[in-house]
Protein backbone atom coordinates (compact mmCIF):
# COMPACT_ATOMS: atom_id res chain seq x y z
CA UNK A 1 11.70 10.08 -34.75
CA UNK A 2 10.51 12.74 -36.86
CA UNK A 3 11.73 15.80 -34.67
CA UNK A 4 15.36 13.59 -34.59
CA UNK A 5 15.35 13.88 -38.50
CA UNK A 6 14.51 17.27 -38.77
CA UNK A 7 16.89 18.05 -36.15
CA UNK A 8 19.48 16.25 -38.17
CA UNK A 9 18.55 17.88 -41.92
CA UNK A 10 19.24 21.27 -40.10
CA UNK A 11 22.39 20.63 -38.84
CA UNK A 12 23.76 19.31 -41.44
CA UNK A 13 21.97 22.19 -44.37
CA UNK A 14 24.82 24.41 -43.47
CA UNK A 15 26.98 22.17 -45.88
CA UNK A 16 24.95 22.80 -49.03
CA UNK A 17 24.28 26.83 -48.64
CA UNK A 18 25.58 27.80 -52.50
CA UNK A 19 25.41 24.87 -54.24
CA UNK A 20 22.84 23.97 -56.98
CA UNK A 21 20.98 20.58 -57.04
CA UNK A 22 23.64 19.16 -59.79
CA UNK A 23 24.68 15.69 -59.42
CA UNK A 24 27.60 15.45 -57.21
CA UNK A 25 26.70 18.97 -55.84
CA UNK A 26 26.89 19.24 -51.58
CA UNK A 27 23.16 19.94 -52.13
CA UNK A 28 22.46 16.89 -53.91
CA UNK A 29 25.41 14.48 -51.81
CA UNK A 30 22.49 15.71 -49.06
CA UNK A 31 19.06 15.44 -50.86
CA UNK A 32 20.45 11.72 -51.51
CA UNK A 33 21.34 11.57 -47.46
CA UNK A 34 18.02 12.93 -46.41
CA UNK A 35 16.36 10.35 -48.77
CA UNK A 36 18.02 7.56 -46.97
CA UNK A 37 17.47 8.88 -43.69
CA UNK A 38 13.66 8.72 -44.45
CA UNK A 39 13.49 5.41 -46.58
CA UNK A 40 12.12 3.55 -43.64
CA UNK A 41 9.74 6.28 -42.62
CA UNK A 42 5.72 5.70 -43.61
CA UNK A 43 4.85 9.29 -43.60
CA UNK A 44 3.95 10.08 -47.38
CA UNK A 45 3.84 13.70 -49.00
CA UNK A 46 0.20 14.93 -48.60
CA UNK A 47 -0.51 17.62 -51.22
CA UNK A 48 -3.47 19.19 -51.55
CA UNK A 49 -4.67 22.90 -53.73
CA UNK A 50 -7.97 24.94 -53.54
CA UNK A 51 -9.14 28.07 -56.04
CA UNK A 52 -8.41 31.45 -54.67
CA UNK A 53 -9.84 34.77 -56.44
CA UNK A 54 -7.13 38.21 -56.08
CA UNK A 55 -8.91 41.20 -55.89
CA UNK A 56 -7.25 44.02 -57.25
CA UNK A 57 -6.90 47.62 -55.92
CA UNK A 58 -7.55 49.31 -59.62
CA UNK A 59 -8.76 48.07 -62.64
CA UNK A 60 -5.61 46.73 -64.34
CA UNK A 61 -5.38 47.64 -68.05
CA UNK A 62 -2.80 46.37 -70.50
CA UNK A 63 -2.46 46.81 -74.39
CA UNK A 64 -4.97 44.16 -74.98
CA UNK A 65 -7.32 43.97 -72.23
CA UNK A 66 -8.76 45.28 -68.37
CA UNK A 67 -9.52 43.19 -65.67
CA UNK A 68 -10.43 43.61 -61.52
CA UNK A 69 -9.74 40.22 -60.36
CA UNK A 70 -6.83 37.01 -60.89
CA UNK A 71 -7.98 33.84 -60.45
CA UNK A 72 -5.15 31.77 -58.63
CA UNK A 73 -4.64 28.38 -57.54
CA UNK A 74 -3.32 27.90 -53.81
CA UNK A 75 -0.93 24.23 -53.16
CA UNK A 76 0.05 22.96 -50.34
CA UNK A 77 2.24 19.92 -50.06
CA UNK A 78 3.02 18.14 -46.52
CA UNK A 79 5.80 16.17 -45.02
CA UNK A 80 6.36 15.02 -41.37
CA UNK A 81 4.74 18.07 -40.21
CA UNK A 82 5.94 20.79 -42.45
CA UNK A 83 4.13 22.45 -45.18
CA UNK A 84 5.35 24.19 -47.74
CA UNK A 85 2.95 26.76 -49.82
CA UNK A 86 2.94 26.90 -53.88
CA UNK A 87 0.56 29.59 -55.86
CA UNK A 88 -0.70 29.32 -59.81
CA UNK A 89 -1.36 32.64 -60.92
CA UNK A 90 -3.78 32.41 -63.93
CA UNK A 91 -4.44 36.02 -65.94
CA UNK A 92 -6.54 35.37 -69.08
CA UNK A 93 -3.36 35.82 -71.22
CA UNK A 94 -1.66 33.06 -70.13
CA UNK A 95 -4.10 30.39 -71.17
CA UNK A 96 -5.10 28.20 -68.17
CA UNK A 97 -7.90 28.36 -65.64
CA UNK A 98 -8.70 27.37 -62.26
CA UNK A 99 -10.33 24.43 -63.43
CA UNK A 100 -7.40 23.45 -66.08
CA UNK A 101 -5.06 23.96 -63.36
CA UNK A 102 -7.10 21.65 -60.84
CA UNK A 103 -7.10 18.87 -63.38
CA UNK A 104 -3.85 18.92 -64.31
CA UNK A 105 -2.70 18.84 -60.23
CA UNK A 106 -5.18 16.15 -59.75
CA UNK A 107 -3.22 13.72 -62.26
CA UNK A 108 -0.14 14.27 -59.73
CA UNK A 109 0.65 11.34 -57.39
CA UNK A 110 4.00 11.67 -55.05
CA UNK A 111 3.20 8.87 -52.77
CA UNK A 112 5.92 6.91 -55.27
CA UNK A 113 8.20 9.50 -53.88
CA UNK A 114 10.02 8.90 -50.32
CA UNK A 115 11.29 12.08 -49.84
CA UNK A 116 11.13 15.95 -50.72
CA UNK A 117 14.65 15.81 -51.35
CA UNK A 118 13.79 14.11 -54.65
CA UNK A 119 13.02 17.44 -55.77
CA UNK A 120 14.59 16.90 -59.56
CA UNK A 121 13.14 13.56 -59.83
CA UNK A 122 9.44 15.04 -58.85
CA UNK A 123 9.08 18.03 -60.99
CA UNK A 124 10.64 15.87 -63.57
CA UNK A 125 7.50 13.95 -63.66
CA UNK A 126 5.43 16.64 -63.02
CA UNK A 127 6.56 18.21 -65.94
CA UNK A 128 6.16 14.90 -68.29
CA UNK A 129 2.09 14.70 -67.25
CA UNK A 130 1.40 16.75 -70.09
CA UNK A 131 2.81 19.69 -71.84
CA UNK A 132 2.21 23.35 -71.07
CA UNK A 133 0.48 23.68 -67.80
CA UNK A 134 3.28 26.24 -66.49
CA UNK A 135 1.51 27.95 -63.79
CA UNK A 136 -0.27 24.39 -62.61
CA UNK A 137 3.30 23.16 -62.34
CA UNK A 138 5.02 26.19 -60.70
CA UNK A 139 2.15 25.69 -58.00
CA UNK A 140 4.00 22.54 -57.26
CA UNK A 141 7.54 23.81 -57.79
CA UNK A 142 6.98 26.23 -55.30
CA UNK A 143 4.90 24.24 -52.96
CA UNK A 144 7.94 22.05 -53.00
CA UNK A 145 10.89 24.20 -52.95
CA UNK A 146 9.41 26.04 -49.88
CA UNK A 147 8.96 22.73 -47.78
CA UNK A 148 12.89 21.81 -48.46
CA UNK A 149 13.72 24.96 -47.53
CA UNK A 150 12.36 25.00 -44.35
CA UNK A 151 13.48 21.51 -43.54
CA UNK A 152 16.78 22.81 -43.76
CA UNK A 153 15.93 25.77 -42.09
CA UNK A 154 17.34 28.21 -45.01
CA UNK A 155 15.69 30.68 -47.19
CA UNK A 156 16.41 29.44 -50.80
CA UNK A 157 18.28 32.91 -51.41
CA UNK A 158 20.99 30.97 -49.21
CA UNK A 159 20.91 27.45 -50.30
CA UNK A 160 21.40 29.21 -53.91
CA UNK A 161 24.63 31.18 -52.07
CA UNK A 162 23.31 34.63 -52.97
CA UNK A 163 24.05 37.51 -50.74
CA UNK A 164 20.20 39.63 -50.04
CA UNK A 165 21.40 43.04 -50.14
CA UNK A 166 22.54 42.82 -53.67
CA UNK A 167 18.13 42.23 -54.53
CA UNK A 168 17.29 45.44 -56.82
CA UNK A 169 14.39 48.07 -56.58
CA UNK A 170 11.21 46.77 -58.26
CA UNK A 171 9.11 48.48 -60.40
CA UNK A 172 5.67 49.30 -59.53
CA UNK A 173 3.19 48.96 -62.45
CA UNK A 174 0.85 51.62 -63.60
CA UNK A 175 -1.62 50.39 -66.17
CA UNK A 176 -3.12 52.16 -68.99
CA UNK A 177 -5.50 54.85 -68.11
CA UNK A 178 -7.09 58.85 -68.85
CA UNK A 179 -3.82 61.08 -68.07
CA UNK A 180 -5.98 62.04 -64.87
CA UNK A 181 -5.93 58.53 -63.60
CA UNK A 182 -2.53 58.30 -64.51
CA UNK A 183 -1.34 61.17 -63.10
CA UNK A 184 -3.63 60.21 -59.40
CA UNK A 185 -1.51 56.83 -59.64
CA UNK A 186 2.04 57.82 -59.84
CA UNK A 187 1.24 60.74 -57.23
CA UNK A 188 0.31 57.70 -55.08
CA UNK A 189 3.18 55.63 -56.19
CA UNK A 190 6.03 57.57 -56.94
CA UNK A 191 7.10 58.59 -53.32
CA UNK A 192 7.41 55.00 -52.53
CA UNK A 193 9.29 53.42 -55.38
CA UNK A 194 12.38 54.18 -57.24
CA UNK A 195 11.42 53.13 -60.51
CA UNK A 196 8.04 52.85 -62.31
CA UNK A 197 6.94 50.87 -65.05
CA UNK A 198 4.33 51.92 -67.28
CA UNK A 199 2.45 49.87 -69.14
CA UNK A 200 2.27 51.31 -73.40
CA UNK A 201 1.10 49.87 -76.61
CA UNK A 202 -2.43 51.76 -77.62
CA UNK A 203 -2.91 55.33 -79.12
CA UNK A 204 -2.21 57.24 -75.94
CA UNK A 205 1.25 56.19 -75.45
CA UNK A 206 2.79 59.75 -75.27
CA UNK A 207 -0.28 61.12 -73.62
CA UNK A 208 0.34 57.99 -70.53
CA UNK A 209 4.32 59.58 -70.55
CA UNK A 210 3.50 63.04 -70.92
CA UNK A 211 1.22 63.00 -67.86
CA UNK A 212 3.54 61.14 -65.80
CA UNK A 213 6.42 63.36 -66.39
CA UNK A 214 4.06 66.24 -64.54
CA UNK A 215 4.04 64.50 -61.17
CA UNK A 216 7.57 62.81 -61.32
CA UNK A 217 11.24 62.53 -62.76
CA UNK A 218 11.99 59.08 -61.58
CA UNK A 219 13.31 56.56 -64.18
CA UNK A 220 10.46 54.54 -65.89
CA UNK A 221 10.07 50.61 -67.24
CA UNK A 222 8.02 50.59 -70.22
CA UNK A 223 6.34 46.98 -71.03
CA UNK A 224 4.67 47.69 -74.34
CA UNK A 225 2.91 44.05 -74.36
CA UNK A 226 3.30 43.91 -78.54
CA UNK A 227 1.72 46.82 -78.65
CA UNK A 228 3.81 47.88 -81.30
CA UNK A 229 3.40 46.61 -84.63
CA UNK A 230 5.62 48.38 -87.23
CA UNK A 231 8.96 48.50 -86.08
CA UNK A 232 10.00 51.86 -87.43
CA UNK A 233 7.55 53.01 -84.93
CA UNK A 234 9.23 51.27 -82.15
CA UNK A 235 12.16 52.66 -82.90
CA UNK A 236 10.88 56.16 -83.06
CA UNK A 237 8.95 55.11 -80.25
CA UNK A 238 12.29 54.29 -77.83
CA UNK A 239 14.22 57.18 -78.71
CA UNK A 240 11.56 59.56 -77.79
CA UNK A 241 10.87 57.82 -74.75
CA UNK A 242 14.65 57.63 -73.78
CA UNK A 243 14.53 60.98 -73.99
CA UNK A 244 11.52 61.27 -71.27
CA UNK A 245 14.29 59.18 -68.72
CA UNK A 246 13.02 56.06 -69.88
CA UNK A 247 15.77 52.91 -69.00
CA UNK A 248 14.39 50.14 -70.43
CA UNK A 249 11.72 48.33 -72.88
CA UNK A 250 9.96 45.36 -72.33
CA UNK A 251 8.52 43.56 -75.83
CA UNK A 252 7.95 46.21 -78.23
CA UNK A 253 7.14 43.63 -81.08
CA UNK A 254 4.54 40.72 -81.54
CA UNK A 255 5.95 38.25 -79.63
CA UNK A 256 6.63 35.48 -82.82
CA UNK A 257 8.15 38.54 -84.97
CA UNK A 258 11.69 37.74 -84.01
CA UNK A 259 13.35 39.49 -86.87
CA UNK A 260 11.73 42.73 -86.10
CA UNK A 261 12.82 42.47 -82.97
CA UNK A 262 16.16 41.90 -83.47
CA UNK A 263 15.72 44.83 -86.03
CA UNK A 264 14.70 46.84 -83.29
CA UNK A 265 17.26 45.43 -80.64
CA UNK A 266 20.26 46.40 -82.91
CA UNK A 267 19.54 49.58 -82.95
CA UNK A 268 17.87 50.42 -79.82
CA UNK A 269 19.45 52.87 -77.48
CA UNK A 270 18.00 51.38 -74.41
CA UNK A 271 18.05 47.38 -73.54
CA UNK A 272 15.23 45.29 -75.04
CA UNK A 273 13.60 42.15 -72.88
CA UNK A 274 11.65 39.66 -74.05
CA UNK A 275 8.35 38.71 -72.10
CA UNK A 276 5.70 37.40 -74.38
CA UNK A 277 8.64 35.98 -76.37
CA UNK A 278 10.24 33.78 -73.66
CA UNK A 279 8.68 31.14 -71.91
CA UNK A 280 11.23 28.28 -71.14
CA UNK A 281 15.08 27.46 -70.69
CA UNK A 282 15.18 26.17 -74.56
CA UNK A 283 14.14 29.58 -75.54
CA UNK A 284 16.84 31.81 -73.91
CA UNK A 285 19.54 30.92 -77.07
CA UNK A 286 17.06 31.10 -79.45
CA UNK A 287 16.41 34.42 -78.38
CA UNK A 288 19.77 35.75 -78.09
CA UNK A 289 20.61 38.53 -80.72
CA UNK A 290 16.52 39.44 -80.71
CA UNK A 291 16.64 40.83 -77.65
CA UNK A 292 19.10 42.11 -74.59
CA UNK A 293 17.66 40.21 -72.09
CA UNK A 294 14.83 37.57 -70.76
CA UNK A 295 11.77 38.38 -68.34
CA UNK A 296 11.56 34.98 -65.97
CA UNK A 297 8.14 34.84 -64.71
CA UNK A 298 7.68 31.12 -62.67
CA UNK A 299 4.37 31.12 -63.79
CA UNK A 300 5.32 30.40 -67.45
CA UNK A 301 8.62 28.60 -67.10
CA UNK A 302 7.45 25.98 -64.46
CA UNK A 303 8.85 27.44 -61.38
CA UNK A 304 11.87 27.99 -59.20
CA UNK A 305 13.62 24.97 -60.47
CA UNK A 306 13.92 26.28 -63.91
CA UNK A 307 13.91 29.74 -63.17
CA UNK A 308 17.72 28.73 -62.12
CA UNK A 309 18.42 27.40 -64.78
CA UNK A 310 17.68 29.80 -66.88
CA UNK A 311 19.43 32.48 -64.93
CA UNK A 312 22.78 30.51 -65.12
CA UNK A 313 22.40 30.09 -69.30
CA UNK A 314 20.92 33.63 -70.17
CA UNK A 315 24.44 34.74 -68.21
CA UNK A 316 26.32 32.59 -69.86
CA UNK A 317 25.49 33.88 -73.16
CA UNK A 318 25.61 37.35 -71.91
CA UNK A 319 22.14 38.36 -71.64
CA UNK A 320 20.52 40.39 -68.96
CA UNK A 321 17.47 38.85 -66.68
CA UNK A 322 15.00 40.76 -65.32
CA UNK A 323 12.57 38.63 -62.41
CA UNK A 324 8.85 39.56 -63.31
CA UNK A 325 5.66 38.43 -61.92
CA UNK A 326 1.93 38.13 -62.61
CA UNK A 327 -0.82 39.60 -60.59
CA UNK A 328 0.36 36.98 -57.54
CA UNK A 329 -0.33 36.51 -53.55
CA UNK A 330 3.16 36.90 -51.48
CA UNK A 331 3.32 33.35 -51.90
CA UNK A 332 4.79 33.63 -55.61
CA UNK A 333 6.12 36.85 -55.09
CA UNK A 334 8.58 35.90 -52.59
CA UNK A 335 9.81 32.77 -53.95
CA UNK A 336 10.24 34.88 -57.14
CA UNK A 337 12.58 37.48 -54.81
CA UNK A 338 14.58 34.36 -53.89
CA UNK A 339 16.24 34.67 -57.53
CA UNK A 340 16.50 38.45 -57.10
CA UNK A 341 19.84 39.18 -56.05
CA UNK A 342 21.41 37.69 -58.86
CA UNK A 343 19.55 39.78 -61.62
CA UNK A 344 19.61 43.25 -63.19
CA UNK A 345 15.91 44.43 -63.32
CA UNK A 346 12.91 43.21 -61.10
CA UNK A 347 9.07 43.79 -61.67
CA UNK A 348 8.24 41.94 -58.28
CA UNK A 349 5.07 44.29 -57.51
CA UNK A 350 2.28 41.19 -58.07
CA UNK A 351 1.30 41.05 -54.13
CA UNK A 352 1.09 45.07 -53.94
CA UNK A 353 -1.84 45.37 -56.88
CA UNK A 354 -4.12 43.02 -54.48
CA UNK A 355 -6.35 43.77 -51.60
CA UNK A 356 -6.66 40.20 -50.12
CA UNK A 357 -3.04 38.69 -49.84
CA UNK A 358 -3.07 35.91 -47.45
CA UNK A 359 0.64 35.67 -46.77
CA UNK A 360 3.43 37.87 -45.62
CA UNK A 361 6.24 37.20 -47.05
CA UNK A 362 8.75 39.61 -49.30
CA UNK A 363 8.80 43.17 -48.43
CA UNK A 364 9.35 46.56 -50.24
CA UNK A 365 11.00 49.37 -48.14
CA UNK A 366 11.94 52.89 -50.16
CA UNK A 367 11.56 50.74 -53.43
CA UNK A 368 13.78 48.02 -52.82
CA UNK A 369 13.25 44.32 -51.89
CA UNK A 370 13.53 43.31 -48.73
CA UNK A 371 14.20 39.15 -48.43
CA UNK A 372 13.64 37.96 -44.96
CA UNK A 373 15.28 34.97 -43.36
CA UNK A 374 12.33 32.93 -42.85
CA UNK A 375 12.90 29.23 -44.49
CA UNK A 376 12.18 28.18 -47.60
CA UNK A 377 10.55 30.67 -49.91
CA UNK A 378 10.58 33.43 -46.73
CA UNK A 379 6.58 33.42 -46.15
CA UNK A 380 4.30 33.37 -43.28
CA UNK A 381 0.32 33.01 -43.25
């Protein structure tokens, strides 16, 4: 019975590849046939999550803080004999722990659910339990998006009707550091990616650039993290910088000064995302006109689910979207790339800052993502 109903959702997945999960969509016409097809089946969702630590290769520093480790949050949710794998990514900045997270995925019961399919319906309610909580409910969005995948047997790149070779270069992170550091880190990065991204925002920012621009000439992402607090400054600051190759800027300004930003935005020679700023899909209009673009990161807008939608609005109001990440396993990483193709800047370097990733899953070869055809959110343990 059960390998007769998988065998049947993965014939029949082939009719959904490039539609969303909108009422009346293929996708949804065969969530809503998969649901019936397992109404009279006893098996239950089993989900289950455990703490994880990330160990990472440098200290990591950023305008406002170092750190050596990321606590995370590993999910697992099971269904006839598939598994799908979620991650909550937890750096201090983001305000939840381990033990925040495990409460809040405690509260979660989807035995009233009969099938994955229900995918709206469940992170509907997962989302009502209580408010905030991104990362503890991207664990589950994930979790969840990569066990319907692979009962149809599709990456979610496909099911979304995106084309893999279009994903971008990402940018590989170098923290704040002594220009020697600096310098030792983009000799070991530089040969391998096509784009850097330097982290700015204390009283060596032109020291960090300065130093870089001694080892390479490649083009450079600057995240300032509201470093800067005047915005004359920032200005000055982006024109100087565009003149060191620099091709974008990543929140220049505190993240509730929205005027400023705008300020800055208007007259800012390079394109200006927001990161701090933006959290959810209700803040993408409210943004538009501060900066040129949004930063999704699952981890603070709930997961894949949203993500989505918040790539289809930010385009309709002609915004850019960059894909970014936290410090994450492959797990997170890759169902991030999933979005990928169908964005203009992507900081999906997460999995390469650890030392003790427990999944393969999204690649990088000569700087560019590499999306594999595994199903669901493309990993592998």
């Amino acid at each position: 019975m059960a390998q007769s109903r998988r065998d049947f959702l993965r014939k029949t997945a082939l009719a959904s590849l490039g539609a969303g999960l909108a009422a009346g969509s293929p996708l949804s016409i065969f969530a809503q046939k998969s649901k019936d097809k397992v109404t009279g089946n006893k098996g239950k969702m089993k989900f289950s999550f455990r703490p994880f630590d990330l160990q990472l290769r440098h200290v990591f520093t950023i305008a406002n803080f170092s750190r050596t480790t990321t606590p995370v949050v590993l999910t697992e949710i099971e269904f006839d004999g598939i598994t799908g794998y979620g991650e909550a990514s937890l750096p201090p900045y983001l305000g939840e722990t381990q033990a925040s997270v495990m409460e809040f995925l405690k509260k979660i019961d989807l035995s009233q659910f009969s099938s994955p399919f229900e995918l709206d319906d469940i992170l509907t309610y997962v989302d009502k339990i209580a408010e905030n909580n991104t990362a503890a409910k991207a664990s589950v969005d994930i979790a969840l998006h990569d066990l319907v995948g692979k009962i149809m047997g599709q990456p979610w790149y496909k099911i979304w009707g995106l084309d893999k070779s279009k994903a971008p270069s990402t940018t590989f992170t170098i923290g704040i550091d002594t220009a020697d550091v600096v310098k030792e880190k983009t000799r070991e990065a530089a040969p391998l990616y096509n784009i850097l991204k330097v982290k700015l925002g204390r009283d060596n920012d032109k020291e960090m650039i300065e130093a870089i621009r001694t080892v390479t000439d490649k083009p450079i992402a600057i995240d300032a993290n509201q470093g800067w607090k005047d915005k004359h400054h920032a200005l000055d600051m982006i024109y100087w910088l565009k003149e060191k190759g620099i091709v974008m800027i990543e929140q220049p300004m505190p993240k509730y000064n929205l005027d400023d930003s705008a300020w800055v935005t208007e007259r800012s020679p390079l394109p200006v995302f927001a990161d701090e700023s933006f959290q959810r899909l209700n803040d993408v209009l409210r943004l538009k006109g501060a900066f040129t673009g949004v930063n999704i990161k699952l981890m603070k807008c709930t997961g894949m689910r949203e993500a989505w939608k918040i790539l289809t609005v930010a385009r309709a109001a002609n915004m850019q979207v960059m894909i970014g990440c936290m410090t994450e396993t492959s797990c997170a990483i890759s169902a991030a790339s999933q979005l990928s193709p169908a964005v203009d800047w992507a900081d999906l370097d997460g999995n390469l800052l650890i030392s003790n990733d427990i999944y393969k899953g999204t690649t990088v070869v000569d700087g560019k993502l590499i999306l594999n055809d595994l199903p669901g959110i493309g990993i592998e343990k």
